[in-house]
Protein backbone atom coordinates (compact mmCIF):
# COMPACT_ATOMS: atom_id res chain seq x y z
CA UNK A 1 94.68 155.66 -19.20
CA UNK A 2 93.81 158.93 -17.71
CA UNK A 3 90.04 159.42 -16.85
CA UNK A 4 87.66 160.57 -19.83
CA UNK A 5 90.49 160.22 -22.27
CA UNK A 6 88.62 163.08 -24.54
CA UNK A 7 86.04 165.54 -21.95
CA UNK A 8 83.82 167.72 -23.72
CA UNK A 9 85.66 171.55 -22.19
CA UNK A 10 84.33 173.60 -19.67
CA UNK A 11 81.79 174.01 -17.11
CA UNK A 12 77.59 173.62 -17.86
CA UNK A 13 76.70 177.36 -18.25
CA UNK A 14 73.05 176.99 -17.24
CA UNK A 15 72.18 177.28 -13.28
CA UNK A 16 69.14 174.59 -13.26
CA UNK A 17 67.81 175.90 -10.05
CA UNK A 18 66.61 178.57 -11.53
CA UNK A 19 62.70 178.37 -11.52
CA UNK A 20 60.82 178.45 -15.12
CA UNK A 21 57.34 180.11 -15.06
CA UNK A 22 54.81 179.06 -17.90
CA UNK A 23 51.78 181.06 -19.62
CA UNK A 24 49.79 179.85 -21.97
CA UNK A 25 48.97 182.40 -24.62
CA UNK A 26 47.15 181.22 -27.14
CA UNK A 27 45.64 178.17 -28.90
CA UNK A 28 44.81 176.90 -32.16
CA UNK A 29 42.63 174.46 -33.04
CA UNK A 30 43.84 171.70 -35.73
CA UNK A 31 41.76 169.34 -38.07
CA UNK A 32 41.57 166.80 -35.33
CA UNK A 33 43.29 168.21 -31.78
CA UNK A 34 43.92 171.53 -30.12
CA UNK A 35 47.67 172.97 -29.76
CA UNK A 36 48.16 174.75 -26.95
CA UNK A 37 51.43 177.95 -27.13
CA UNK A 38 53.09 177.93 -23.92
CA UNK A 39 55.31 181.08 -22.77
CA UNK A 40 58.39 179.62 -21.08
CA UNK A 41 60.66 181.90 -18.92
CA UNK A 42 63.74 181.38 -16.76
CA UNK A 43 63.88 183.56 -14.33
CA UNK A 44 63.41 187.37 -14.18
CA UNK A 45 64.09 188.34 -17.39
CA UNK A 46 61.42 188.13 -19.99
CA UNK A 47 64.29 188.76 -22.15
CA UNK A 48 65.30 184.92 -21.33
CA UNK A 49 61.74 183.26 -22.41
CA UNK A 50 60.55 180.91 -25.49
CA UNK A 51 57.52 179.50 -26.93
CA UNK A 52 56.74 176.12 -26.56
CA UNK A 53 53.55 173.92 -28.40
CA UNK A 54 52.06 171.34 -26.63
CA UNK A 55 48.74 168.96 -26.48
CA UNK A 56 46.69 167.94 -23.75
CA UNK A 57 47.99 164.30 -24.68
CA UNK A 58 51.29 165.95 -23.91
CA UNK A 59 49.77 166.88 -20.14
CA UNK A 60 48.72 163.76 -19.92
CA UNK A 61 51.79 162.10 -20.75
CA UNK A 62 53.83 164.16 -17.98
CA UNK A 63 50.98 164.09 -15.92
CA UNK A 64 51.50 159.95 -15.73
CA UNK A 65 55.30 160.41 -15.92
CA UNK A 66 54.41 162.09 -12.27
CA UNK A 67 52.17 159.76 -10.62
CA UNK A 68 55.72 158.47 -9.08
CA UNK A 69 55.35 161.36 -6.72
CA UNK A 70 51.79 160.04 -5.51
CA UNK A 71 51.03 164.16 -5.57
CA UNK A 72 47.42 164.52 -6.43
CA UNK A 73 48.18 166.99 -9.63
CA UNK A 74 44.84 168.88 -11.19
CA UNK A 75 45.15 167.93 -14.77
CA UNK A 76 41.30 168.72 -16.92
CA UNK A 77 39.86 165.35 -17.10
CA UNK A 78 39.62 163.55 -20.87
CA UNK A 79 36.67 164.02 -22.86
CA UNK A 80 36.37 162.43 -26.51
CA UNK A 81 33.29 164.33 -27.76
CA UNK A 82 32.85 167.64 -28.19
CA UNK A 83 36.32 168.54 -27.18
CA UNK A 84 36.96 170.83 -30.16
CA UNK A 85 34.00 173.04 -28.93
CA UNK A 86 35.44 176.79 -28.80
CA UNK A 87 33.99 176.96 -24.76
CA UNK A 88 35.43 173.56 -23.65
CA UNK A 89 38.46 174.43 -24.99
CA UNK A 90 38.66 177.88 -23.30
CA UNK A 91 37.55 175.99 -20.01
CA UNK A 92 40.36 173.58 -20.74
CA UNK A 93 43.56 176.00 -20.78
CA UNK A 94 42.61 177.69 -17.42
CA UNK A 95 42.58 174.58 -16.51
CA UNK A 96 45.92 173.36 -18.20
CA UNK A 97 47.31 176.81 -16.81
CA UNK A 98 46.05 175.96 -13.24
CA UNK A 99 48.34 172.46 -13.65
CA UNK A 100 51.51 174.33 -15.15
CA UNK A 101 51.23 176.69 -12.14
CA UNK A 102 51.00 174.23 -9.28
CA UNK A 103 54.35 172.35 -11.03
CA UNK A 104 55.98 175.17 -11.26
CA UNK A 105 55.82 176.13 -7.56
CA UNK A 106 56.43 172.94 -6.30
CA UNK A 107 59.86 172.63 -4.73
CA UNK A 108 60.82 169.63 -5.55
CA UNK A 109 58.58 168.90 -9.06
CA UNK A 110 59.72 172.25 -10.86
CA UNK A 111 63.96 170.70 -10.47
CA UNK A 112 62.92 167.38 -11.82
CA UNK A 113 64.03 166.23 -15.26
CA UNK A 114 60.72 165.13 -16.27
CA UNK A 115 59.22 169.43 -15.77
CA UNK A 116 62.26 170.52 -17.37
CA UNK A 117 62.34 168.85 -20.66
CA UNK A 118 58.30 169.87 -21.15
CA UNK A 119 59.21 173.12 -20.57
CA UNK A 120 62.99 173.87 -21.92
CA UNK A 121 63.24 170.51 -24.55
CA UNK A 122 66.42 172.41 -26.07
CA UNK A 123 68.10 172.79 -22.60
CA UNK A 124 67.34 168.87 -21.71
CA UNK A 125 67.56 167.07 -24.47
CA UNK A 126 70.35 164.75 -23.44
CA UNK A 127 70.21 161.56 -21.62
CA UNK A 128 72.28 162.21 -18.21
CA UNK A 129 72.14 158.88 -17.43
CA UNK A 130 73.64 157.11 -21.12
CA UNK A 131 76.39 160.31 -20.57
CA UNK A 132 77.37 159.24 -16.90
CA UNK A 133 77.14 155.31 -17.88
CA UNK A 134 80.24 156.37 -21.02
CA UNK A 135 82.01 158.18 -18.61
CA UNK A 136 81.97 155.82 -15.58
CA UNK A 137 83.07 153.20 -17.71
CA UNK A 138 85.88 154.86 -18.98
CA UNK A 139 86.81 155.61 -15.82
CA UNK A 140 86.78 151.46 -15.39
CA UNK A 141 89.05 150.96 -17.78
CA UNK A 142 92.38 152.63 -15.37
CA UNK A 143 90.63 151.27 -12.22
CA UNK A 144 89.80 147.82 -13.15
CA UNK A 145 89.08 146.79 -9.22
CA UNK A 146 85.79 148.42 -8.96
CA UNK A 147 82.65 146.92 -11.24
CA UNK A 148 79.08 148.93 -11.08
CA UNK A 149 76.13 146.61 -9.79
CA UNK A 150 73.36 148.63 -11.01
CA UNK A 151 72.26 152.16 -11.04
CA UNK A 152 70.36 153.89 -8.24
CA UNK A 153 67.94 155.76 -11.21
CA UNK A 154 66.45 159.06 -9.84
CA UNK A 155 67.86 158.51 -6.20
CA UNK A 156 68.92 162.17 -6.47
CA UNK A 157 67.33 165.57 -6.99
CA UNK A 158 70.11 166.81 -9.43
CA UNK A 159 69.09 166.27 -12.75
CA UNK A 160 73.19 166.17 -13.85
CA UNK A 161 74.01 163.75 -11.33
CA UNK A 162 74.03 160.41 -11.69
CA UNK A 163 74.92 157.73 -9.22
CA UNK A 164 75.35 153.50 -8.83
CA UNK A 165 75.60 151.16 -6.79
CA UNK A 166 79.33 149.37 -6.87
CA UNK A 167 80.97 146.36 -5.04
CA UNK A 168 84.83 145.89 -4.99
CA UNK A 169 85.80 142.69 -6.99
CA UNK A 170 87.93 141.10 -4.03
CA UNK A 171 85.44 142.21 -1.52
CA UNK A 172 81.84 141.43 -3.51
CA UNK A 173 79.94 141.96 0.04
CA UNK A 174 80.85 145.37 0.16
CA UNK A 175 79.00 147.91 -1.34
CA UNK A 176 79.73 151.62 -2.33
CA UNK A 177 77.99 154.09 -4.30
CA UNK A 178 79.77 155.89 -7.20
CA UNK A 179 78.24 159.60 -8.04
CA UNK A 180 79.14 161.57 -11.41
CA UNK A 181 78.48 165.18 -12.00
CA UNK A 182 79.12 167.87 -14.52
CA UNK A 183 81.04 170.94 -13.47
CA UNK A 184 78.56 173.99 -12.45
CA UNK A 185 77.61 177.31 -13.48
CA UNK A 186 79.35 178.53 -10.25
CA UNK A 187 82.87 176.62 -11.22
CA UNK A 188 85.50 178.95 -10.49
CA UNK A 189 88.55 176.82 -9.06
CA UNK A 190 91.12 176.54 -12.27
CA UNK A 191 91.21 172.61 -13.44
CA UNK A 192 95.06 171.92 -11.60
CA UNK A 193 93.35 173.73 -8.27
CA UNK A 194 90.04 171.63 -8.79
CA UNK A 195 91.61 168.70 -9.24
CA UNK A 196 94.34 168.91 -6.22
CA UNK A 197 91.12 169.79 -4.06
CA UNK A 198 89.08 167.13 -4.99
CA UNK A 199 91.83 164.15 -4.55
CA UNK A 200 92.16 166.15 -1.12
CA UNK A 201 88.69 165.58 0.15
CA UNK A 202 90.04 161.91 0.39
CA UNK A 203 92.17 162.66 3.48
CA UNK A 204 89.79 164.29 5.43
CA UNK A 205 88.81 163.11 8.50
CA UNK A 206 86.35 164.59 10.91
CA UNK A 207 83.99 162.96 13.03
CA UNK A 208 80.86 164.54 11.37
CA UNK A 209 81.57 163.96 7.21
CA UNK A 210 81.58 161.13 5.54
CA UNK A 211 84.49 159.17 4.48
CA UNK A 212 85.25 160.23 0.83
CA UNK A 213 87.08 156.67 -0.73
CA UNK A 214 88.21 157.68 -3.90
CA UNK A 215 87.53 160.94 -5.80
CA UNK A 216 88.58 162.35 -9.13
CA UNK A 217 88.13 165.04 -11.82
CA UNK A 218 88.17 166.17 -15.22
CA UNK A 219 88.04 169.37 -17.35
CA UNK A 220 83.97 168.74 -17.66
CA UNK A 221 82.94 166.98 -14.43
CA UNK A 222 83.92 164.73 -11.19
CA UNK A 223 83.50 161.34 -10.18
CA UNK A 224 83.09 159.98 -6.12
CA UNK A 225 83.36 156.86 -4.22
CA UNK A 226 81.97 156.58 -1.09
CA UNK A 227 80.50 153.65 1.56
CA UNK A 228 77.32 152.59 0.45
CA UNK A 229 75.43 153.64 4.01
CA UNK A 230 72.30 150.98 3.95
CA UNK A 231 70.08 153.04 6.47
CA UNK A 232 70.31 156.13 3.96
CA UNK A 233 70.09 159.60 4.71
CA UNK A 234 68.70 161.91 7.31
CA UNK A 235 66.07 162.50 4.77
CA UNK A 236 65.02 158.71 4.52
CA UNK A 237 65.00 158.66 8.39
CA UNK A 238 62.11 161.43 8.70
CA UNK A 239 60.41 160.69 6.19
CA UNK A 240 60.47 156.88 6.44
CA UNK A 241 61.85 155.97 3.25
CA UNK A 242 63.60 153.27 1.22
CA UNK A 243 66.98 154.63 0.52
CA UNK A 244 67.42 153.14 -3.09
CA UNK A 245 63.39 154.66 -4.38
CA UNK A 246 63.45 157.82 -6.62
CA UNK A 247 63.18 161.16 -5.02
CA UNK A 248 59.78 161.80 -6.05
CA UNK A 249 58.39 158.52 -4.44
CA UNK A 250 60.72 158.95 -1.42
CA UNK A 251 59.67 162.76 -0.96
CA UNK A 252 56.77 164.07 -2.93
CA UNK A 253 53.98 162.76 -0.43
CA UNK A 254 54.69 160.73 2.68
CA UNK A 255 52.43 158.28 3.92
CA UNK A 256 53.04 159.69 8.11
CA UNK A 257 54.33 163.08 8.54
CA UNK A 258 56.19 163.27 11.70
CA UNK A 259 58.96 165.18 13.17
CA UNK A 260 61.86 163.48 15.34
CA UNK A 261 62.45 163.37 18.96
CA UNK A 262 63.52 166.36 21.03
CA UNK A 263 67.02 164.65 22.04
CA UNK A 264 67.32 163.48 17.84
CA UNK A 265 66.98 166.92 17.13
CA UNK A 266 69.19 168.44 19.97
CA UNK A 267 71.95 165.69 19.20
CA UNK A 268 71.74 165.62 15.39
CA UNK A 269 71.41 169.68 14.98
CA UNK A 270 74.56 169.97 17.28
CA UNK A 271 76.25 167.89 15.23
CA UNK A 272 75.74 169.56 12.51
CA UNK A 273 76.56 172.78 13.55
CA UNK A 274 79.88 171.66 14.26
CA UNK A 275 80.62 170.34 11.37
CA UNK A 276 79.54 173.75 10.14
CA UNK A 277 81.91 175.68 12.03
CA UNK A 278 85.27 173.18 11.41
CA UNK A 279 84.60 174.21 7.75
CA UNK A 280 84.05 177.74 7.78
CA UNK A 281 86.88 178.07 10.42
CA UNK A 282 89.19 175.76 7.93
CA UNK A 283 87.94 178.29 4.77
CA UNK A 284 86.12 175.57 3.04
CA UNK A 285 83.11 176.93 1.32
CA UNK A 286 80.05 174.68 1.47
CA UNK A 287 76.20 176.30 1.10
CA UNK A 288 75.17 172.56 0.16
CA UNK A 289 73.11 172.03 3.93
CA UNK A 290 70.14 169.69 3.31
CA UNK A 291 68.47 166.74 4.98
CA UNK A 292 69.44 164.14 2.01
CA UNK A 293 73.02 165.64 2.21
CA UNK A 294 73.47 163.93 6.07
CA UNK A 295 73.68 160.11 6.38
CA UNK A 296 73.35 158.20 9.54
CA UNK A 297 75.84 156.63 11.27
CA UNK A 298 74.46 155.05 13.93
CA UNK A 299 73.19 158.01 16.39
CA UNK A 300 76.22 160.61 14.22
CA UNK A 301 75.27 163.05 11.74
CA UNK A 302 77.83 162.91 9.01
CA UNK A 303 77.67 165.71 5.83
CA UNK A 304 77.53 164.24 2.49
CA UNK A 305 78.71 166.14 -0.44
CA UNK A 306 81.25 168.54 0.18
CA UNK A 307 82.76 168.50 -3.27
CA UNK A 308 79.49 170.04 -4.80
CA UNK A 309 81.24 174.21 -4.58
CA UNK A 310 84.54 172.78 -5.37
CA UNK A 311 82.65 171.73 -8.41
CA UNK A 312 80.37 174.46 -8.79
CA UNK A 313 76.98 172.71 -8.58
CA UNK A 314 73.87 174.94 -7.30
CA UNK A 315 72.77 174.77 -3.86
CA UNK A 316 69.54 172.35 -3.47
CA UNK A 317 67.24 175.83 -1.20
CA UNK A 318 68.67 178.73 -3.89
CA UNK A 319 65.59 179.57 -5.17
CA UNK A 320 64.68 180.32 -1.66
CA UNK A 321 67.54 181.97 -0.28
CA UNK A 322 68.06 184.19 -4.00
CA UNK A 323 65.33 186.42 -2.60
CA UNK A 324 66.99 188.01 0.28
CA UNK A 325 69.52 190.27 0.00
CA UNK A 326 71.09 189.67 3.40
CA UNK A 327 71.96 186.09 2.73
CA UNK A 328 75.09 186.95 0.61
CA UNK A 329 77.89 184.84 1.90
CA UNK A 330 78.34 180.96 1.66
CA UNK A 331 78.24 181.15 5.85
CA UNK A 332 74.90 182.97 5.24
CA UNK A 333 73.84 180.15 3.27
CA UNK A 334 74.90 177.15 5.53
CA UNK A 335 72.52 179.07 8.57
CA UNK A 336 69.51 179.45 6.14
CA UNK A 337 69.90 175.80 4.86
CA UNK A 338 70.10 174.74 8.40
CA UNK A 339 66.89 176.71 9.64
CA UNK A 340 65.35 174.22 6.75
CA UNK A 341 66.77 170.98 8.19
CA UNK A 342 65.89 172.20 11.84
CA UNK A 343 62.52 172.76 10.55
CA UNK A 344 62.23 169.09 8.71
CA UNK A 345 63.85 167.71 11.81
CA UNK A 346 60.67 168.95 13.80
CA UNK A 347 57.63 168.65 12.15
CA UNK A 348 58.71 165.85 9.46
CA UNK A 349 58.17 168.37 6.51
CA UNK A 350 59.27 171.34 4.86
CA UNK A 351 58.05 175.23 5.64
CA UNK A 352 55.10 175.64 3.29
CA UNK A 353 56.20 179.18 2.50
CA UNK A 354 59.95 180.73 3.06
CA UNK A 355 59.58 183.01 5.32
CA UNK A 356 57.87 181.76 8.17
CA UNK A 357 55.10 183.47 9.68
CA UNK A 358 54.09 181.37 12.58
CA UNK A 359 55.14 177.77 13.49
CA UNK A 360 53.46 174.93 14.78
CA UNK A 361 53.17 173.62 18.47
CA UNK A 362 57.11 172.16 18.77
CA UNK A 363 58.55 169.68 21.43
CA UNK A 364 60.56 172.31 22.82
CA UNK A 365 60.11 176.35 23.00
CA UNK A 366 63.69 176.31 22.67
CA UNK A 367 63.43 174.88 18.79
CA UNK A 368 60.71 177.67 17.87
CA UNK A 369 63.59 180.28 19.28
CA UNK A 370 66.22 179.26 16.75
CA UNK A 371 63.25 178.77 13.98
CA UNK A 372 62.43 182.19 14.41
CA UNK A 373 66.09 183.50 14.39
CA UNK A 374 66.27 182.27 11.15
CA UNK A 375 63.43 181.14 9.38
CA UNK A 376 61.10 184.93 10.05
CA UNK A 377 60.94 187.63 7.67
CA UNK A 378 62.36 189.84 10.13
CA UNK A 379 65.09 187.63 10.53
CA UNK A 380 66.21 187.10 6.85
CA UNK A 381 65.72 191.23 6.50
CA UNK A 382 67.83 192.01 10.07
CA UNK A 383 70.39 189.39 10.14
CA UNK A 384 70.32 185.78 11.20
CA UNK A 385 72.54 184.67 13.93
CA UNK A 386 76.19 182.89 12.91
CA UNK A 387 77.13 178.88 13.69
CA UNK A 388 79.02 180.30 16.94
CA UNK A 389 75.83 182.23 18.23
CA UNK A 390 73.65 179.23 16.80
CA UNK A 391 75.88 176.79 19.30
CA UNK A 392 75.69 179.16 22.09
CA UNK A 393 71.40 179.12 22.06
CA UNK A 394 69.97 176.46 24.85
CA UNK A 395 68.94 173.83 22.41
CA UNK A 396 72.18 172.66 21.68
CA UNK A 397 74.68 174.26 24.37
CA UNK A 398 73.71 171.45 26.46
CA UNK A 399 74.32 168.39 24.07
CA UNK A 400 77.33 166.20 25.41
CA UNK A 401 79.04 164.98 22.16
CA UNK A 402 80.80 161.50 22.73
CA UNK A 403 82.90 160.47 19.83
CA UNK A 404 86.63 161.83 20.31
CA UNK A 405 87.53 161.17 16.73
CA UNK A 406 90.22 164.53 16.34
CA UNK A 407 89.77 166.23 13.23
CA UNK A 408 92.08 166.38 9.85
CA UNK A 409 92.09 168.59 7.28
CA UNK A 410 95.17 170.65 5.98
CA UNK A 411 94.46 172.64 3.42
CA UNK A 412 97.78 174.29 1.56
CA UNK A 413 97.98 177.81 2.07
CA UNK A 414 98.05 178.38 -1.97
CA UNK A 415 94.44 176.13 -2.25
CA UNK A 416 93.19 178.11 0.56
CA UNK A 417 93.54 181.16 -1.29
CA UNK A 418 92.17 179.93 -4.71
CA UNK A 419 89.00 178.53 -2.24
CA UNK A 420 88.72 182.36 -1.23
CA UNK A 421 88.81 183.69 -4.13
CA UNK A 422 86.00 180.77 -5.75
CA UNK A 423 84.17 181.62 -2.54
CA UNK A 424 83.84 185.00 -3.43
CA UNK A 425 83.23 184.53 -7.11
CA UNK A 426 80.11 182.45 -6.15
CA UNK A 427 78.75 185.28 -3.53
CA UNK A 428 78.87 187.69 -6.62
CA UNK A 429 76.86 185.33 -8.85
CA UNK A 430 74.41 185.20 -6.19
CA UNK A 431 74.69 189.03 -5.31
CA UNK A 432 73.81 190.09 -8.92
CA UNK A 433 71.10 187.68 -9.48
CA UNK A 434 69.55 189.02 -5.72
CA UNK A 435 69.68 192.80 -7.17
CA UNK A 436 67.92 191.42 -10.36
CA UNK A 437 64.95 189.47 -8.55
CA UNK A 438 64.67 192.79 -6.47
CA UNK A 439 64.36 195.15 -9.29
CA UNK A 440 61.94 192.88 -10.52
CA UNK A 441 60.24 192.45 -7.57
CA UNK A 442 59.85 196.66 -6.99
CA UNK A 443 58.68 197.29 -11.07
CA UNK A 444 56.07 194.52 -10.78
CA UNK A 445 54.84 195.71 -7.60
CA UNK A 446 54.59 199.67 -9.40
CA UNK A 447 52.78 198.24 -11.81
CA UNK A 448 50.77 196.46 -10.04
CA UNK A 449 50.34 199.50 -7.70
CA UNK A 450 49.80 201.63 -10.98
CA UNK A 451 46.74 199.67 -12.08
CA UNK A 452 44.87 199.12 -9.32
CA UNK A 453 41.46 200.59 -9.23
CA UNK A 454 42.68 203.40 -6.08
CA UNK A 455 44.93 204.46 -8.34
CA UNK A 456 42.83 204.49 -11.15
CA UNK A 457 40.38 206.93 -8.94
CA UNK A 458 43.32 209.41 -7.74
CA UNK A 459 44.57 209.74 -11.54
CA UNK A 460 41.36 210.85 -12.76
CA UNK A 461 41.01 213.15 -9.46
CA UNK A 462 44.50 215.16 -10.29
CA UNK A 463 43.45 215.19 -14.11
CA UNK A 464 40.22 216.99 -12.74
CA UNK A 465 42.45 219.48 -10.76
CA UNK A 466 44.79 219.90 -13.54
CA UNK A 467 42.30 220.81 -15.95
CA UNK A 468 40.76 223.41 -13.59
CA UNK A 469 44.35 224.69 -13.13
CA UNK A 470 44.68 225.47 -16.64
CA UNK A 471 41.74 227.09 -17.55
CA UNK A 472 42.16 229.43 -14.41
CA UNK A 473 45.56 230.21 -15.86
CA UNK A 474 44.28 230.27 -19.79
CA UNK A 475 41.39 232.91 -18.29
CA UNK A 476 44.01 234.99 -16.39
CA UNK A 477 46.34 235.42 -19.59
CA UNK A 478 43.24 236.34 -21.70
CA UNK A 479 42.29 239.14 -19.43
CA UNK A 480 45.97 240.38 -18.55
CA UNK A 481 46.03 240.64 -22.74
CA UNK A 482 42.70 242.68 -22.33
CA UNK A 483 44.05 244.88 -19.95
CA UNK A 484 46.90 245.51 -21.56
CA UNK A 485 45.14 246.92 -24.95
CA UNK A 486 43.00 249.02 -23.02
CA UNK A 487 45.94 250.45 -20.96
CA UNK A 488 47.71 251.25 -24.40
CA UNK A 489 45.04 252.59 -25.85
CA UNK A 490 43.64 254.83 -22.84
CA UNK A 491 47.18 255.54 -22.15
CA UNK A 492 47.88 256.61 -18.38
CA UNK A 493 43.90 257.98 -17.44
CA UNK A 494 42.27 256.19 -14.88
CA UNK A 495 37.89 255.91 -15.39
CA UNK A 496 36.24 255.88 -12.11
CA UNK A 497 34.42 252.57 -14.02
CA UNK A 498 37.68 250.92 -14.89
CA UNK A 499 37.98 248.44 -12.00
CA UNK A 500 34.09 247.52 -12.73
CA UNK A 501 35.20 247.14 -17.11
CA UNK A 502 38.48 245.18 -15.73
CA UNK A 503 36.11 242.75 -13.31
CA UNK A 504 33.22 242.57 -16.46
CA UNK A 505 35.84 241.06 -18.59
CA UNK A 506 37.84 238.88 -17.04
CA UNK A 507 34.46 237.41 -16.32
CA UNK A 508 33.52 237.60 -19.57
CA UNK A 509 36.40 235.64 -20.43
CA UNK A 510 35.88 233.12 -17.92
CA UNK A 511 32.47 232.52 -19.49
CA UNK A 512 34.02 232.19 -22.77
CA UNK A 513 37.10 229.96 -22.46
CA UNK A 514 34.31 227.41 -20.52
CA UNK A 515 32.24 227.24 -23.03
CA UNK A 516 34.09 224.67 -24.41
CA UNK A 517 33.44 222.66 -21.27
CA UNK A 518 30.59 223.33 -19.56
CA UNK A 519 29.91 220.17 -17.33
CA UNK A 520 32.92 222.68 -15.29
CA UNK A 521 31.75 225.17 -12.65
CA UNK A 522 33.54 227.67 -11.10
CA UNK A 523 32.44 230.36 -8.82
CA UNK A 524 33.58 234.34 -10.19
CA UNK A 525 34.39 235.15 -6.85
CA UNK A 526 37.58 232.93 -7.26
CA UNK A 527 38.45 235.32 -9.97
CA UNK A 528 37.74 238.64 -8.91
C-alpha cells in the first residue's frame, strides 16, 4: 500500500514565520468578568488582521501553558475584589498589552503553537500531533519493519512537524527518529520532481550531513528516517541541554550561558562552511542554517535537514533576514544564518537585536571580524561576504580538516534544473514580501515623522507665511482694480497728486482687507 493511501492535496498556504502583532482595543465589562477585544495582525498588512475576545483567565491559562520556558513573563497579578472597578481594569489591559507585546517579540515564544492558537484559533485549530500519529501509521502499514517507541512531543520549533522516536524490530537496540511535515508555503518542486528528490537525499554522502535512512513523500507532506544521534544537536551542546526536552525548556532560559572554545568554534564553523559550499556548488538550495539543524558526531559538524526547501518549509531566522533587501538569494541566506550560529557558537546565546551594533569581548579578534562582516547594519545594507570569501578569512583558513570521507551527490541534470527554477521561485516570495515590509517601514516612519511635535511647529509656521502671502496678493488685486477705474475714468491725464491717491489707496486697502484679522501686522513700506 502506497503511503497516505488518500492525502489531503496541496501545499499549507500559510507561511507561520510570519510574526502576528496584537492590540487590544477595547473592553467590555460582563455581569461577572471583563472581555478583553484583541486586534490580531499577520504581518504588514492591516488588510490581513482579526478580532479576537479573550479573559484574563485566558492570560492566565497561556501564561501557565508557558512556564515550560522558565521565562519570567509580566502577566497583571490576580485580584478577586474589586476587579470590575472601571480604573483597575484600565490598569489591567496596559498591563495585558505589556504581556502580548513581550510574546510577540520573542523569537522563539511568538513560533510556538501554544502563542499561535491564542492569537489565530482559526489558523491552529488542528492537532499536528493526532494528524502526524494517522499518517505515520499508515505509513507502517507498507513498512512493517519499523515500530514507533514514543514521541519526542515539542522537541522541535516547527509547529507542523512532528517527530518520534523508532527502533527497528530485528535490531530493538537501535534507535532512529522518524520526522513528518506538511508541504510549505514555498513548495514549488512538481510532486514526480519532489518525490525523485527526496528518495535522492538517501544516497548522499558527504562527510558533513547526516545520513538520511529512509525518506518519502506525498502530495501533502514528507516523512524521514534518520539515526537517532544520543548527544543531540549543536544546539543541546551550547546550551547544555537534554536532547529529548521541549524546545521551550531546552532554549527559552538556560541555567549557564556560555560560548564554546576558540578551536570548537574554528573547527565546527569550518565545517560548516564547507558543507555550505558542496551544496551551493552542487545547486542544492538550502537557507535552513541553524544551531539545532547540526548534530554532533563526535568532534564533526553534520547538517540536519536538508529536505526542508525541497519541501518548502520556512527558514527558522526569516523574520530576521525578511527585513533586508540585500539578502535575496538562498546563498544570501545560508551566510546570514551562519553569522547567527557563529554568534551562538561564541557567547552561548543569540544577538539580542539583528543587526548588531557592538559585540562582546570574544576569544579571538578574528571571530568579531567575520561577526561584523555579517551580522552589522552596514554589512546587511553593503553586502556580506560569500562561503568562498568566508573560508578564505583567518579564523578558519587555518583549520586542518581530518576525515577523508569523498563526497557523493549526483544530481540529474533535469532535477537540477527544476531545483533552479524552485530556487528562484522561493527568492521571489521573499523579494516581494522584503518590498512590502519596506513600504511599510517608509509610510510608518512619514507618519510618524508627520506627527511629531517639530513638525507640528513648522506646519503652523508655513500656514503663518501662507496666510500673509495671500492677503499681500488679495491687497495688490484690490488696488490694481482701483487703479484701473480711475485710469478709465480720468482717461490718459496724469495729476501731479496721482502717485500720492495711488499710494493712499492701496493703503487704504491694506487697512481694509486686515480688518478681518487684525492680530496680523504688516509694515506699508512693504507695499509702497
Amino acid at each position: 500500500m502506497a503511503f497516505m493511501e488518500k492525502p489531503p492535496a496541496g501545499k499549507v498556504l500559510l507561511d507561520d514565520t510570519v510574526p502576528l502583532t496584537a492590540q487590544i482595543e477595547a473592553s467590555q465589562s460582563l455581569h461577572s468578568h471583563t472581555e478583553y477585544i484583541i486586534r490580531v495582525q499577520r504581518g504588514v498588512s492591516a488588510e490581513n488582521s482579526w478580532q479576537i475576545v479573550r479573559r484574563y483567565s485566558d492570560f492566565d491559562l497561556l501564561n501557565n501553558s508557558l512556564q515550560i520556558s522558565s521565562l519570567s513573563l509580566p502577566l497583571p497579578p490576580k485580584k478577586l475584589i474589586g476587579n470590575m472597578e472601571r480604573e483597575f481594569i484600565a490598569e489591567r489591559q496596559k498591563g495585558l498589552q505589556a504581556y502580548l507585546d513581550v510574546i510577540t517579540s520573542h523569537h522563539l515564544l511568538s513560533n510556538c503553537e501554544l502563542v499561535k492558537k491564542f492569537l489565530d484559533p482559526n489558523s491552529y485549530s488542528v492537532n499536528y500531533t493526532e494528524i502526524a500519529l494517522q499518517h505515520v501509521s499508515m505509513f507502517f502499514r507498507s513498512e512493517p519493519k519499523w515500530e514507533v517507541v514514543e514521541p519526542l512531543k515539542d522537541i522541535g520549533w516547527r509547529i507542523r512537524k512532528k517527530y518520534f522516536l523508532m527502533k527497528v524490530k530485528n535490531q530493538p537496540k537501535e534507535r532512529l527518529m522518524l520526522s513528518w511535515a506538511d508541504l510549505g508555503p514555498d513548495k514549488y518542486l512538481s510532486d514526480k520532481d519532489l518525490q525523485y528528490a527526496v528518495k535522492l537525499l538517501s544516497s548522499c554522502s558527504h562527510p558533513y550531513i547526516y545520513k538520511v535512512t529512509f525518506a518519502t513523500a506525498s502530495e501533502s507532506s514528507a516523512l524521514f528516517i534518520r539515526p537517532f544521534n544520543e548527544k543531540g544537536t549543536l544546539k543541546d551542546l551550547i546550551y547544555k541541554a537534554r536532547p529529548k526536552d521541549p524546545f521551550l525548556k531546552k532554549y527559552c532560559n538556560p541555567k549557564k550561558i556560555q560560548g564554546l572554545e576558540l578551536q570548537q568554534i574554528k573547527t565546527y564553523g569550518r565545517q560548516i562552511l564547507e558543507v555550505l559550499k558542496f551544496l551551493h556548488e552542487k545547486g542544492f538550495p538550502y537557507g535552513h542554517l541553524h544551531s539545532a539543524n547540526v548534530v554532533l558526531d563526535g568532534d564533526t559538524c553534520k547538517l540536519l535537514d536538508l529536505e526542508n526547501s525541497l519541501l518548502g518549509l520556512p527558514s527558522f531566522y526569516r523574520s530576521y533576514f525578511s527585513q533586508f533587501r540585500k539578502i535575496n538569494t538562498l546563498e544570501g541566506i545560508d551566510v546570514h544564518c551562519f553569522g547567527h550560529l557563529l554568534y551562538e557558537m561564541t557567547y552561548g546565546r543569540p544577538p539580542d537585536t539583528i543587526p548588531v551594533d557592538s559585540f562582546p569581548p570574544a576569544p579571538s579578534v578574528s571571530v568579531v571580524s567575520v561577526l561584523e562582516s555579517i551580522l552589522t547594519c552596514e554589512a546587511m545594507k553593503n553586502g556580506m561576504p560569500t562561503v568562498s570569501r568566508l573560508l578564505q578569512m583567518p579564523l578558519f583558513s587555518d583549520v586542518l580538516l581530518t576525515n577523508s570521507e569523498k563526497p557523493q551527490f549526483k544530481i540529474p541534470t533535469k532535477l537540477k534544473e527544476a531545483l533552479k527554477m524552485s530556487k528562484e521561485c522561493i527568492e521571489k516570495r521573499l523579494t516581494e514580501e522584503q518590498k512590502l515590509i519596506h513600504q511599510h517601514r517608509r509610510l510608518t516612519r512619514a507618519q510618524s515623522h508627520h506627527g511629531s511635535e517639530e513638525e507640528k511647529k513648522k506646519r503652523k509656521i508655513l500656514a503663518r507665511k501662507k496666510s500673509k502671502r495671500s492677503a499681500y496678493e488679495s491687497a495688490e488685486e484690490h488696488s490694481a482694480k482701483y487703479s484701473n477705474s480711475n485710469n478709465s475714468e480720468g482717461g490718459m491725464r496724469c495729476h501731479p497728486c496721482s502717485s500720492t491717491a495711488l499710494k493712499e489707496n492701496r493703503i487704504w486697502t491694506l487697512k481694509s482687507s486686515s480688518l478681518s484679522n487684525r492680530s496680523e501686522v504688516f509694515p506699508i513700506e512693504e507695499y509702497c
